[in-house]
N, C-alpha and C. Protein backbone atom coordinates (compact mmCIF):
# COMPACT_ATOMS: atom_id res chain seq x y z
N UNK A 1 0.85 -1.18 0.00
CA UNK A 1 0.00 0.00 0.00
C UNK A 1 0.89 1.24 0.00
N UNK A 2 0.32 2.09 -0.58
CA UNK A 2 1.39 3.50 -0.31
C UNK A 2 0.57 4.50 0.67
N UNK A 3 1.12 5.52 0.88
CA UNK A 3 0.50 6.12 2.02
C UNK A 3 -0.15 6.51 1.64
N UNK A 4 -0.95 7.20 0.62
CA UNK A 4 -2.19 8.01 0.24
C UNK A 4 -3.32 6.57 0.44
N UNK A 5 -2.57 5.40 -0.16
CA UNK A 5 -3.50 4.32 0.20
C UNK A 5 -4.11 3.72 1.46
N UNK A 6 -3.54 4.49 2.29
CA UNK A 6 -3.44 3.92 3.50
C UNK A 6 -4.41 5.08 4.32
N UNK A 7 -3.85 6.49 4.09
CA UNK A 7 -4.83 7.40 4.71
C UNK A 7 -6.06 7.30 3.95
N UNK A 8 -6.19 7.01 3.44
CA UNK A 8 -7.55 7.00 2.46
C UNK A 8 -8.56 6.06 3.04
N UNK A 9 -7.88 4.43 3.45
CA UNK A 9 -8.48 3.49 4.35
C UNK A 9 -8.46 3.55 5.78
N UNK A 10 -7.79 4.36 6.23
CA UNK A 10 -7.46 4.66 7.78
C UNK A 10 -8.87 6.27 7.96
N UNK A 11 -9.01 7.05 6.92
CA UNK A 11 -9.73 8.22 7.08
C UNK A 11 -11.38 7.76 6.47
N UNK A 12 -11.66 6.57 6.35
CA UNK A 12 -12.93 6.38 5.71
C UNK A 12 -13.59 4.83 6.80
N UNK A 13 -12.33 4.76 7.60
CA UNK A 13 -12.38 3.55 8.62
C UNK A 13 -12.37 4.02 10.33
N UNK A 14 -12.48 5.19 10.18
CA UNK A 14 -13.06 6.01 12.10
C UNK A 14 -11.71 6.41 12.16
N UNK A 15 -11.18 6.95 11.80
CA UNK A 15 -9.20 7.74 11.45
C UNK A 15 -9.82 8.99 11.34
N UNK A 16 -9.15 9.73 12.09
CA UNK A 16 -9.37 11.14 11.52
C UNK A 16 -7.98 12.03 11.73
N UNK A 17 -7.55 13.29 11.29
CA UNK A 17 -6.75 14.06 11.13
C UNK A 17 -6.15 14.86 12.41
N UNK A 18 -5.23 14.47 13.30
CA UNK A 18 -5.19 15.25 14.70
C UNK A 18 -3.91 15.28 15.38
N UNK A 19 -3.67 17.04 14.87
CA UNK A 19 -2.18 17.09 15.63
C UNK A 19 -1.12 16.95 14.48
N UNK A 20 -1.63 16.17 12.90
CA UNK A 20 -0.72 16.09 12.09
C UNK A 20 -0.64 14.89 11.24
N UNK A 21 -1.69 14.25 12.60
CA UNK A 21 -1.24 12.26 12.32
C UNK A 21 -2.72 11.91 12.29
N UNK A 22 -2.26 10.55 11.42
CA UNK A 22 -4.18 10.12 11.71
C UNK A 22 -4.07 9.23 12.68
N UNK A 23 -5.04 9.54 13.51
CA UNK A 23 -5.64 9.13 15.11
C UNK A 23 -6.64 8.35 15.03
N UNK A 24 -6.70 7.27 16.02
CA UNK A 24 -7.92 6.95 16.55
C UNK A 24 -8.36 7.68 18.10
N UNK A 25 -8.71 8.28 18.40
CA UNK A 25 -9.27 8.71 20.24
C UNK A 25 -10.28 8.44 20.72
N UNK A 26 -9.88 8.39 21.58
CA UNK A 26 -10.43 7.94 23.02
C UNK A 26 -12.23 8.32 22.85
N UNK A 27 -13.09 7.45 23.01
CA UNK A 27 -15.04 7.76 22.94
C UNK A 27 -14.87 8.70 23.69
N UNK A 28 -13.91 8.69 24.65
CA UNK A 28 -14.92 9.40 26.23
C UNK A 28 -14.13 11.04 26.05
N UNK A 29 -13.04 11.01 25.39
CA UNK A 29 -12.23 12.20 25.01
C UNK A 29 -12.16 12.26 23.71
N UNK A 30 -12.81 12.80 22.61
CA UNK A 30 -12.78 12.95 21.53
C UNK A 30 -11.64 14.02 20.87
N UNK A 31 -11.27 14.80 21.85
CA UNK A 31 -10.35 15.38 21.36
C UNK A 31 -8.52 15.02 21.71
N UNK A 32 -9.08 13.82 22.22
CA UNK A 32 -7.29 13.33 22.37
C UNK A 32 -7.10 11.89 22.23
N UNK A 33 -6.11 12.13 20.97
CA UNK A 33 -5.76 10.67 20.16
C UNK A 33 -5.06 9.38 21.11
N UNK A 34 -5.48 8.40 20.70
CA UNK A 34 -5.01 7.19 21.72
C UNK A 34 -4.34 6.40 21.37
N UNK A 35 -4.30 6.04 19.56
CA UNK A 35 -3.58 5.01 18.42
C UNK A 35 -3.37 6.32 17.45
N UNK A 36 -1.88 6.40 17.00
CA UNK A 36 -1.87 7.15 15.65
C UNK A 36 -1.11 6.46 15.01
N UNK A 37 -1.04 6.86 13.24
CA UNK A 37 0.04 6.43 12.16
C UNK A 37 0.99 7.62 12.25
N UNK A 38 2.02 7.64 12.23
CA UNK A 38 3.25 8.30 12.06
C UNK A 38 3.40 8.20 10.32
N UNK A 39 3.25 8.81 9.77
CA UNK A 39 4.37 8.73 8.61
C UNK A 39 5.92 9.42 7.86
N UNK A 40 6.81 8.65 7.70
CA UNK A 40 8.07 9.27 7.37
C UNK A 40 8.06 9.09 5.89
N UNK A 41 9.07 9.02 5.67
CA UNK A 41 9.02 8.85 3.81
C UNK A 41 8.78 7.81 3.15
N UNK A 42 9.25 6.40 3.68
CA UNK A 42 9.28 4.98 3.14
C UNK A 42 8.53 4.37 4.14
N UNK A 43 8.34 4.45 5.29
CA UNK A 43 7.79 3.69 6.17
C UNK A 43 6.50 4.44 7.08
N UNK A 44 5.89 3.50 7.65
CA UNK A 44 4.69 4.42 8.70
C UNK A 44 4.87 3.37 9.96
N UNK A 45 4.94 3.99 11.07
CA UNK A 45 5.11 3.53 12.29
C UNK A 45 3.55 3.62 13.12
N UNK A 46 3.09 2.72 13.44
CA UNK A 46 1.98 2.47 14.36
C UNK A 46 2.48 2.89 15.60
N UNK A 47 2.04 3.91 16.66
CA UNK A 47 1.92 3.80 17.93
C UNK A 47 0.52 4.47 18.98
N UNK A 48 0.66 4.13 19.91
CA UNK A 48 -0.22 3.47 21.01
C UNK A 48 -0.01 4.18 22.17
N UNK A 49 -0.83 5.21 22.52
CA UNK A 49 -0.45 6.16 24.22
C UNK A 49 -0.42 5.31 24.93
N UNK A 50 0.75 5.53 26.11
CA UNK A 50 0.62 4.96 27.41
C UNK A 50 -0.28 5.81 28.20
N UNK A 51 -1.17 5.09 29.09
CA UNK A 51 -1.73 6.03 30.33
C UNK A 51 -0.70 7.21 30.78
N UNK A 52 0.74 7.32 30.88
CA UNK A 52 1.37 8.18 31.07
C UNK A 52 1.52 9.29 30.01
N UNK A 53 0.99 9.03 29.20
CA UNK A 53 1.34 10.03 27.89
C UNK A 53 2.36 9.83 27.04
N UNK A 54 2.74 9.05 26.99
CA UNK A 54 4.39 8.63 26.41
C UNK A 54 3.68 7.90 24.64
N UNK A 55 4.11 8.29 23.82
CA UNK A 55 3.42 7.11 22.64
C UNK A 55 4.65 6.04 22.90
N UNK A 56 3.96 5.08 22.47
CA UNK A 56 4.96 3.53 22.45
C UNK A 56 4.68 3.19 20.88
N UNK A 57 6.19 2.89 20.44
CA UNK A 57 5.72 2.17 18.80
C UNK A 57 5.03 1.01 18.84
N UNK A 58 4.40 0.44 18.33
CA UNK A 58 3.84 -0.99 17.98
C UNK A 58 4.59 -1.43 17.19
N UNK A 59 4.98 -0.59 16.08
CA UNK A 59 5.71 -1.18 14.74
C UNK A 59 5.77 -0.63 13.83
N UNK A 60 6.56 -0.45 13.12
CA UNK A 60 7.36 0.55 12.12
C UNK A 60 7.40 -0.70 10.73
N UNK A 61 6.72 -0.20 9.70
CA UNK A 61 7.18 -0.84 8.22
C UNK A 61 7.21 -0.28 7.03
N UNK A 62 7.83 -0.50 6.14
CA UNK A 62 7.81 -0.05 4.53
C UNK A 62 6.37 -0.15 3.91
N UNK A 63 6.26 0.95 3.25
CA UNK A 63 5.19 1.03 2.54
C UNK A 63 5.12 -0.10 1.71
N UNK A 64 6.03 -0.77 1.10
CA UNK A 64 5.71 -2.36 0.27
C UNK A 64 5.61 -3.29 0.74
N UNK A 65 5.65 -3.75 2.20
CA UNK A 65 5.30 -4.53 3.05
C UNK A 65 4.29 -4.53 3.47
N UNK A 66 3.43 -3.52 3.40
CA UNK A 66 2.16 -3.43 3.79
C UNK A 66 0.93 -3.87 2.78
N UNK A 67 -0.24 -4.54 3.01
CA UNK A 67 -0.81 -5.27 1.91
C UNK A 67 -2.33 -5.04 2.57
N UNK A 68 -2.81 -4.99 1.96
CA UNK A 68 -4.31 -5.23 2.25
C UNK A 68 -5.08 -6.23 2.49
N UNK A 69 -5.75 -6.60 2.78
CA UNK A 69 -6.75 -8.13 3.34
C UNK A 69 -8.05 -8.03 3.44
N UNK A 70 -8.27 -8.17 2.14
CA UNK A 70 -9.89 -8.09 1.90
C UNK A 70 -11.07 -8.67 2.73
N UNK A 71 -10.28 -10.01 3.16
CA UNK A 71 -11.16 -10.55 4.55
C UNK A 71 -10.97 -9.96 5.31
N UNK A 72 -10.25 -9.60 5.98
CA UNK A 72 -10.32 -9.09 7.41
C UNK A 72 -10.33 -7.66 7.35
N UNK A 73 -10.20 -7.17 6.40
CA UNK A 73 -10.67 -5.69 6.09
C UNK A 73 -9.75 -4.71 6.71
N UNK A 74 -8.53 -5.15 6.18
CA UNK A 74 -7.48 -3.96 7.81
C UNK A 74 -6.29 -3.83 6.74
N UNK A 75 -5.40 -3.18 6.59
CA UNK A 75 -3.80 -3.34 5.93
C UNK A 75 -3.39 -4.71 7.36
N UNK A 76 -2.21 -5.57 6.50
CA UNK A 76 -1.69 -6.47 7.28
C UNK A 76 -0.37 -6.03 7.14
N UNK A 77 0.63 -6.12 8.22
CA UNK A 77 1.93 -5.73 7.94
C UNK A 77 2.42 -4.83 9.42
N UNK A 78 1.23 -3.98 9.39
CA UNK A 78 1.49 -2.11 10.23
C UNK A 78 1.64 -3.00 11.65
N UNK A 79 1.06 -4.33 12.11
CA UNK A 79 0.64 -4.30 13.57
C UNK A 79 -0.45 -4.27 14.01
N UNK A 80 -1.79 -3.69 13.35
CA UNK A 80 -3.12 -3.54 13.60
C UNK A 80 -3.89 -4.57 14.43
N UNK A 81 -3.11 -5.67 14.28
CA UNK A 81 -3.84 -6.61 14.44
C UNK A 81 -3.65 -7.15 15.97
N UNK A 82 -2.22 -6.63 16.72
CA UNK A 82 -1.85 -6.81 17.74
C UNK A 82 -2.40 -5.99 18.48
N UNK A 83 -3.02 -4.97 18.47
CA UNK A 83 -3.87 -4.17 19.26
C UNK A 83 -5.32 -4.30 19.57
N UNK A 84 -5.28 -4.75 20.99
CA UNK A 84 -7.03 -5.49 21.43
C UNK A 84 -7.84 -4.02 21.59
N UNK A 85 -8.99 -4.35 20.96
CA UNK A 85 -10.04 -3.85 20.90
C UNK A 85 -10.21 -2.89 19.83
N UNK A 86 -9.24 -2.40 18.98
CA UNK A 86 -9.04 -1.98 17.90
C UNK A 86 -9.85 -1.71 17.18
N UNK A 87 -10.59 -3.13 16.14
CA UNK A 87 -12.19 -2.95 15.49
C UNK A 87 -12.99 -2.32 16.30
N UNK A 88 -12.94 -2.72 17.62
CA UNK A 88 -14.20 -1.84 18.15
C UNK A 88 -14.06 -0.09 18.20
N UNK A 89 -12.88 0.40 18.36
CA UNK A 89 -12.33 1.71 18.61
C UNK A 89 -12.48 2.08 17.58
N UNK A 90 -12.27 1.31 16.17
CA UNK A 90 -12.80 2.27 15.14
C UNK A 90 -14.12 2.18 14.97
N UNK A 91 -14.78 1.60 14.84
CA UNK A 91 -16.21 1.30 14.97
C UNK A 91 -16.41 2.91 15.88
N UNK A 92 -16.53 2.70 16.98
CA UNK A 92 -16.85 3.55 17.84
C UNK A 92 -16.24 5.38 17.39
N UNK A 93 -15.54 5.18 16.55
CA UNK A 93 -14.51 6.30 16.10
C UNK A 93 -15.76 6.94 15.05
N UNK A 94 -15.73 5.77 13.67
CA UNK A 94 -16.53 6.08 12.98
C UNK A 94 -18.06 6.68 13.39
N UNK A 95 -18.80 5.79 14.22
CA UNK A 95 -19.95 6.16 14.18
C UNK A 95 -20.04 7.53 15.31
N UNK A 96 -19.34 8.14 15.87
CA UNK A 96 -19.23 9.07 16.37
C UNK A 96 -18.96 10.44 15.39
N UNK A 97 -18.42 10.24 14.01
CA UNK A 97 -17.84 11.25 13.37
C UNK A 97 -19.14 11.33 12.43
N UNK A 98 -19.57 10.23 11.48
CA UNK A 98 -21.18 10.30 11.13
C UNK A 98 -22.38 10.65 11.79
N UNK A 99 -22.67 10.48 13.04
CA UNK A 99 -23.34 10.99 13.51
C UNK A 99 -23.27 12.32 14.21
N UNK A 100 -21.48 13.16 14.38
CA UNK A 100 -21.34 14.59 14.46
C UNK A 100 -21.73 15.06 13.03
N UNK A 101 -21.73 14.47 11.93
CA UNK A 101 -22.50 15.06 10.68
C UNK A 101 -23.45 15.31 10.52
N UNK A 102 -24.91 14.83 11.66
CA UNK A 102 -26.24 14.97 11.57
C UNK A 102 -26.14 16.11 12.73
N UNK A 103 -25.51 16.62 13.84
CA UNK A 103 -25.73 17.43 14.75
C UNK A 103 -25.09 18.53 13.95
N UNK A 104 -24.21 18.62 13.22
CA UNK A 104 -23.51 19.50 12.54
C UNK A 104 -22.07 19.99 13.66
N UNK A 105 -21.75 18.75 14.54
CA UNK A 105 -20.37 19.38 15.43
C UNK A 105 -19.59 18.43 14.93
N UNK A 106 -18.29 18.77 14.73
CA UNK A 106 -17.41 17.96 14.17
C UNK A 106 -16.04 17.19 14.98
């Protein structure tokens, strides 16, 4: 995947734009990210807030290592998959940002 490929599935999958990076955050704090993508030039690094505030990497890979998975509906490669509760956080990501589209707050 390349990175436009990737924000494109990360921003249409409960990802949104915050601080620089695309984020997943927190239901209960919408305005502070909890999972972001990092991107550098060749690679995008997954990381993960500690309760302390510290980000922790999950995992760092090349944009050609990264692949898509039509079953499971996620890029495979980034780490995504090592992070529990994840589907649900975007789930919960998404339907929070569609339904700030019917109140009109974003």
């Amino acid at each position: 995947m390349t990175k436009d490929e990737l924000s494109a599935w990360a921003l249409s999958n409960g990802w949104q734009e915050l601080g620089g990076f695309i984020s997943l955050v927190r239901p209960t704090k919408p305005s502070e990210a909890i999972v972001r993508m990092v991107f550098k030039t060749t690679v995008v690094q997954l990381e993960i807030r500690k309760p302390s505030g510290k980000w922790d990497k999950v995992k760092s890979e090349s944009f050609d290592k990264i692949v898509y998975d039509d079953d499971a509906e996620l890029p495979r490669g980034i780490g995504l998959t090592t992070i529990s509760g994840l589907t649900r956080l975007m789930q919960d990501n998404k339907d929070r940002l569609a339904f700030s589209k019917f109140s009109g707050k974003s």
